[in-house]
Every structure is written in structure tokens, then in C-alpha cells.
Protein backbone atom coordinates (compact mmCIF):
# COMPACT_ATOMS: atom_id res chain seq x y z
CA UNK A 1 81.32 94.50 100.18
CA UNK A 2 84.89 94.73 98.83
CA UNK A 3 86.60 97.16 95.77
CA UNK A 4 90.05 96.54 94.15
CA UNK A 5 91.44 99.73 92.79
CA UNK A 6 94.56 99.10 90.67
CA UNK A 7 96.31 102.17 89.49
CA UNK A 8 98.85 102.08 87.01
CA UNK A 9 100.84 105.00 85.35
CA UNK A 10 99.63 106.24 81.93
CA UNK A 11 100.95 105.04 79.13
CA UNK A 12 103.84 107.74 78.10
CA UNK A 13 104.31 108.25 81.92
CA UNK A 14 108.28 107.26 82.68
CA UNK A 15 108.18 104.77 85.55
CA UNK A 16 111.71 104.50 87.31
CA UNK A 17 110.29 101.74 89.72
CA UNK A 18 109.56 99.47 86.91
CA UNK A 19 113.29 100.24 85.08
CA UNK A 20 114.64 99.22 88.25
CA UNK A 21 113.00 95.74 88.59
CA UNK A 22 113.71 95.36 84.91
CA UNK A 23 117.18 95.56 85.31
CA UNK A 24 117.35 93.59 88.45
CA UNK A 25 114.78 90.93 86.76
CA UNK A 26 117.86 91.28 83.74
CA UNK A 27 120.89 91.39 86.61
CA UNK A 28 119.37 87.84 87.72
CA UNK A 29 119.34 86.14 84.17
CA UNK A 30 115.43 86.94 83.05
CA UNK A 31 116.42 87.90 80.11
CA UNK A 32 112.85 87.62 78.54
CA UNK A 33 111.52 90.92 80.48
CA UNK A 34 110.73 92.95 77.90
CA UNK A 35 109.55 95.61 79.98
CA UNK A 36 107.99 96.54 83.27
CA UNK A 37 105.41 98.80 84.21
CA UNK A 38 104.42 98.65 88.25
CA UNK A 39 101.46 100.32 89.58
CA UNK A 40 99.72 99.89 93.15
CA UNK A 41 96.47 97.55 94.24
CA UNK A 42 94.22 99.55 96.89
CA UNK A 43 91.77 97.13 98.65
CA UNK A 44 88.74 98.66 100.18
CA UNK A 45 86.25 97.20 102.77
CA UNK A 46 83.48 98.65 102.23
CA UNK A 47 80.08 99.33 104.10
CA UNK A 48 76.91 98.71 103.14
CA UNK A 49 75.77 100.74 100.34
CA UNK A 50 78.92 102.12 98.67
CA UNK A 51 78.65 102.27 94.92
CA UNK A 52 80.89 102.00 92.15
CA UNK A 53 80.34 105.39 91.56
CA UNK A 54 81.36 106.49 95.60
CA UNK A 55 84.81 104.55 94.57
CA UNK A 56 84.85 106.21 91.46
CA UNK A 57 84.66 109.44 93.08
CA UNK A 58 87.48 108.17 95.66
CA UNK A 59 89.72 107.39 93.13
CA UNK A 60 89.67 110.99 91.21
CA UNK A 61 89.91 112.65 94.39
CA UNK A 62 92.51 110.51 96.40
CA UNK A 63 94.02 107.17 95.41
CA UNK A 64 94.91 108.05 92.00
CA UNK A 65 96.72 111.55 90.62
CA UNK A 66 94.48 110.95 87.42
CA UNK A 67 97.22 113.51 85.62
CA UNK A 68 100.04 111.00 85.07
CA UNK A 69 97.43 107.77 86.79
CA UNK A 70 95.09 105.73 85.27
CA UNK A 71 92.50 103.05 87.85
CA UNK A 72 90.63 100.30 87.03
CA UNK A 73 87.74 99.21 90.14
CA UNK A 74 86.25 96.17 90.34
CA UNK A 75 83.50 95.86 92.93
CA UNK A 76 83.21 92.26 95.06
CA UNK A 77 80.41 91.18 97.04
């Protein structure tokens, strides 16, 4: 069994990384970038067994800072 975990910053959150591609996107003549927001895309192999709710709990305690982080998981079999 597989997860995804994608965790993006909070709404409200400044994100310097995604300025910087904005500009660059800009600097290259995409002018139609409104804005960008970049986040990060965790993939987990997972054994036998492992809930939603065990990646849940992996997320709040590791691969997200849920202060200034939001995560979204989406289990694959």
C-alpha cells in the first residue's frame, strides 16, 4: 500500500519559494502567473496494515509543522 502526503503552507502563510518562481515564471515572459504557492509531495510505501489514521498521526507529528502547514493524504492500494 502507498500514501501521498501533500503539504502546502496555510493560507496567510508568506511563501518566499513561490515569489521566487513567480518572478522567474514573470522574468521568462509568463506573464499570466497570477500567483504561486509551492508546497512538498511525501510518498510513503507502506506495509501491510497502515491506516489513514497511522499517516494522519505521521503527518501531525513529522512531515508537516501543522502551525504555518496544512496536508492532504490520499491512501493507494
Amino acid at each position: 500500500m502507498k500514501a501521498t502526503v501533500t503539504v502546502m503552507l496555510k493560507s496567510g502563510v508568506l511563501d518566499p519559494q513561490g515569489e521566487a518562481v513567480k518572478s522567474a515564471l514573470g522574468s521568462l515572459g509568463f506573464d499570466g502567473v497570477a500567483g504561486v504557492r509551492q508546497g512538498k509531495v511525501i510518498e510513503l510505501d507502506l506495509a501491510q496494515g497502515t491506516t489513514q489514521a497511522d499517516v494522519t498521526a505521521m503527518c501531525e507529528k513529522l512531515l508537516a509543522n501543522t502551525v504555518i502547514e496544512s496536508y492532504r493524504v490520499e491512501m493507494h492500494p
